[in-house]
C-alpha atoms as a PDB file:
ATOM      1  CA  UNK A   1       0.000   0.000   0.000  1.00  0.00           C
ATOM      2  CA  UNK A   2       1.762   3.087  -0.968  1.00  0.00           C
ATOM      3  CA  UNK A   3       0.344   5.310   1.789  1.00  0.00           C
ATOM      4  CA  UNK A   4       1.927   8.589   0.922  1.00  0.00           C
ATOM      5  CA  UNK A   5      -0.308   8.362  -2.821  1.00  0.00           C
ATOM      6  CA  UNK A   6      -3.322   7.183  -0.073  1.00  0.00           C
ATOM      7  CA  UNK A   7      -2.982   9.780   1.778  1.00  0.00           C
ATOM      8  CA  UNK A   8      -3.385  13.082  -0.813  1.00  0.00           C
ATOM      9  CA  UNK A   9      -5.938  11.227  -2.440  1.00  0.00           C
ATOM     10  CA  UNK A  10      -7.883  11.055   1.122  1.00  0.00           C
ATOM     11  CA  UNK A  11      -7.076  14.419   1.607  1.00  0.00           C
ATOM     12  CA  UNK A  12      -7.778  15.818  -1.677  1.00  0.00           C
ATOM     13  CA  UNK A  13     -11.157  13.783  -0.940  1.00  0.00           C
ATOM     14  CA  UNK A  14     -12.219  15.686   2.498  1.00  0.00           C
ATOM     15  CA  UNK A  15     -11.137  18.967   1.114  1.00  0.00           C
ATOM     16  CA  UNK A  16     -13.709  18.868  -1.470  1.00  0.00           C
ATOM     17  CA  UNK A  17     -16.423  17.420   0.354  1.00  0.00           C
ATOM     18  CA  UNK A  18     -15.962  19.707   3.380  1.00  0.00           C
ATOM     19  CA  UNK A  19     -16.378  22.461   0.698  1.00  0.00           C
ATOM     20  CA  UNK A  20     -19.599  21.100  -0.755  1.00  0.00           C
ATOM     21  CA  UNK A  21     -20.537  20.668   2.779  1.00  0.00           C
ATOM     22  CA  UNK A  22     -20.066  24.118   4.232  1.00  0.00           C
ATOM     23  CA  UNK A  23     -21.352  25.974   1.264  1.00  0.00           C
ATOM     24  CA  UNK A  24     -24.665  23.832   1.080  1.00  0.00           C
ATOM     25  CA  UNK A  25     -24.950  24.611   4.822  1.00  0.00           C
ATOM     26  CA  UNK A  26     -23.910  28.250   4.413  1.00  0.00           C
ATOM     27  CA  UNK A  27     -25.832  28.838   1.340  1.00  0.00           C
ATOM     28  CA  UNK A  28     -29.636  26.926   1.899  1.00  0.00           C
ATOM     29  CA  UNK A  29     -31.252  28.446   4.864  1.00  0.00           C
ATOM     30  CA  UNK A  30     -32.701  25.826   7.029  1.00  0.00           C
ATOM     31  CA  UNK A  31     -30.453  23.051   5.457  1.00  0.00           C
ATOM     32  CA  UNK A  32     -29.150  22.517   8.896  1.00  0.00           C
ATOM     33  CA  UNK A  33     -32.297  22.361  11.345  1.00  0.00           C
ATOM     34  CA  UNK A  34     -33.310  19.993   8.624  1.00  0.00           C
ATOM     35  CA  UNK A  35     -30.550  17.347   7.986  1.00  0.00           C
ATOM     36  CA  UNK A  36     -28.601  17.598  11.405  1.00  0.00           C
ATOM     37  CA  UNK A  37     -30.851  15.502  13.292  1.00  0.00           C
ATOM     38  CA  UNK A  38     -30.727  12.617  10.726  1.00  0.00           C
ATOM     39  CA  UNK A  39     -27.325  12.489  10.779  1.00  0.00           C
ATOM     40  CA  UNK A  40     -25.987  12.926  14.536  1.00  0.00           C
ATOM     41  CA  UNK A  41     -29.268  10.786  15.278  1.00  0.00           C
ATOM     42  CA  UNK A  42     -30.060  13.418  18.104  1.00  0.00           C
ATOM     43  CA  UNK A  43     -32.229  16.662  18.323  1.00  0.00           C
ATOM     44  CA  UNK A  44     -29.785  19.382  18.385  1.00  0.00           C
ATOM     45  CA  UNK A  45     -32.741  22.022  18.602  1.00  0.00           C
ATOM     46  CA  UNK A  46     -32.234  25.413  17.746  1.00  0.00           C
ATOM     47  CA  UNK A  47     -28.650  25.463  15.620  1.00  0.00           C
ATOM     48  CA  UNK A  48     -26.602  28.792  14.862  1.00  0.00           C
ATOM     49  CA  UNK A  49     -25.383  29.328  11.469  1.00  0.00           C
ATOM     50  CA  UNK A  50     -22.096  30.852  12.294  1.00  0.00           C
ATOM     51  CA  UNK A  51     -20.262  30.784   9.031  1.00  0.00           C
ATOM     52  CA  UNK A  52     -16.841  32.703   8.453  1.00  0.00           C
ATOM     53  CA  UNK A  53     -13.750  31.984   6.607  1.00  0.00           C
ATOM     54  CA  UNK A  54     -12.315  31.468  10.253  1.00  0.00           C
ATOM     55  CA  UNK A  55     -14.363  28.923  10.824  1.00  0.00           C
ATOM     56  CA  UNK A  56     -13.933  27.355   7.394  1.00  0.00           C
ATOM     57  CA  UNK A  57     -10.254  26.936   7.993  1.00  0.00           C
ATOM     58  CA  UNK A  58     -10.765  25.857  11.366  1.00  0.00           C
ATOM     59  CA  UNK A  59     -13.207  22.806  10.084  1.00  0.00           C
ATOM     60  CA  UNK A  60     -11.031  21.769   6.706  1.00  0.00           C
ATOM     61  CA  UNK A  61      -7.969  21.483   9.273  1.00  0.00           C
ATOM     62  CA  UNK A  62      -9.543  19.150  11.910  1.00  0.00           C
ATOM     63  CA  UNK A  63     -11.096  17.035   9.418  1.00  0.00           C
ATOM     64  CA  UNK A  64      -7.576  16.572   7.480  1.00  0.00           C
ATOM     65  CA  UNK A  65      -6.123  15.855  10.513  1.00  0.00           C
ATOM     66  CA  UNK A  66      -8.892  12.875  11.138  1.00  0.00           C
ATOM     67  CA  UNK A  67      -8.381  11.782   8.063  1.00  0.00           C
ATOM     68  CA  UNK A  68      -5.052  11.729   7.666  1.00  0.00           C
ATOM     69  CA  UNK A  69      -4.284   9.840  11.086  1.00  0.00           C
ATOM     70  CA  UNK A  70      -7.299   7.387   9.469  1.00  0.00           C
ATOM     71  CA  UNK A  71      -5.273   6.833   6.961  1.00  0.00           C
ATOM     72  CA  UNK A  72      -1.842   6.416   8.338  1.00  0.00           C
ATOM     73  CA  UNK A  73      -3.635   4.510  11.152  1.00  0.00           C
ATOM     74  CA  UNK A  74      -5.068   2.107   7.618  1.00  0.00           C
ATOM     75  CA  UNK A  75      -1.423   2.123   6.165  1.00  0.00           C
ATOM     76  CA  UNK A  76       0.343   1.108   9.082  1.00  0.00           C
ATOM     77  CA  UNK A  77      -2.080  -1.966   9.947  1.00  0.00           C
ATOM     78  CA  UNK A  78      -1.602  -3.091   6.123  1.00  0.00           C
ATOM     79  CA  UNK A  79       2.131  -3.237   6.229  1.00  0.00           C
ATOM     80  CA  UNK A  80       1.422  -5.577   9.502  1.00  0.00           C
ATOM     81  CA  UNK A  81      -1.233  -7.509   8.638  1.00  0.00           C
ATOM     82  CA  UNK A  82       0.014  -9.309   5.351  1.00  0.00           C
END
């Protein structure tokens, strides 16, 4: 497994679907109230739409960070497990 080639592709993956994300959430009012609760399975109740560049950055960072260490993490058990 050549986890370095894994790895942009995973994080070329989360960058554009974080995108996608945060505009559709940004852009349709109401998206959120509608869709959270579906997918944390939870009533979040009243949810702020707080969107900024700051907190664009702040999002695409963390979830590159989860991904990559998901996919180091997937590397690292396929070099052991053969």
């Amino acid at each position: 497994m050549d986890t370095a080639r894994i790895s942009k592709i995973g994080l070329v993956w989360v960058t554009i679907v974080w995108t996608v994300c945060y505009l559709a959430f940004g852009l349709i009012p109401g998206l959120a109230s509608t869709i959270l609760p579906y997918l944390l399975h939870l009533d979040v109740g009243g949810v702020e739409n707080v969107f900024t560049i700051g907190n664009f950055a702040v999002g695409l960072v963390i979830w590159n960070l989860i991904v990559l260490v998901g996919i180091l993490l997937a590397g690292a058990l396929s070099n052991l497990i053969e």
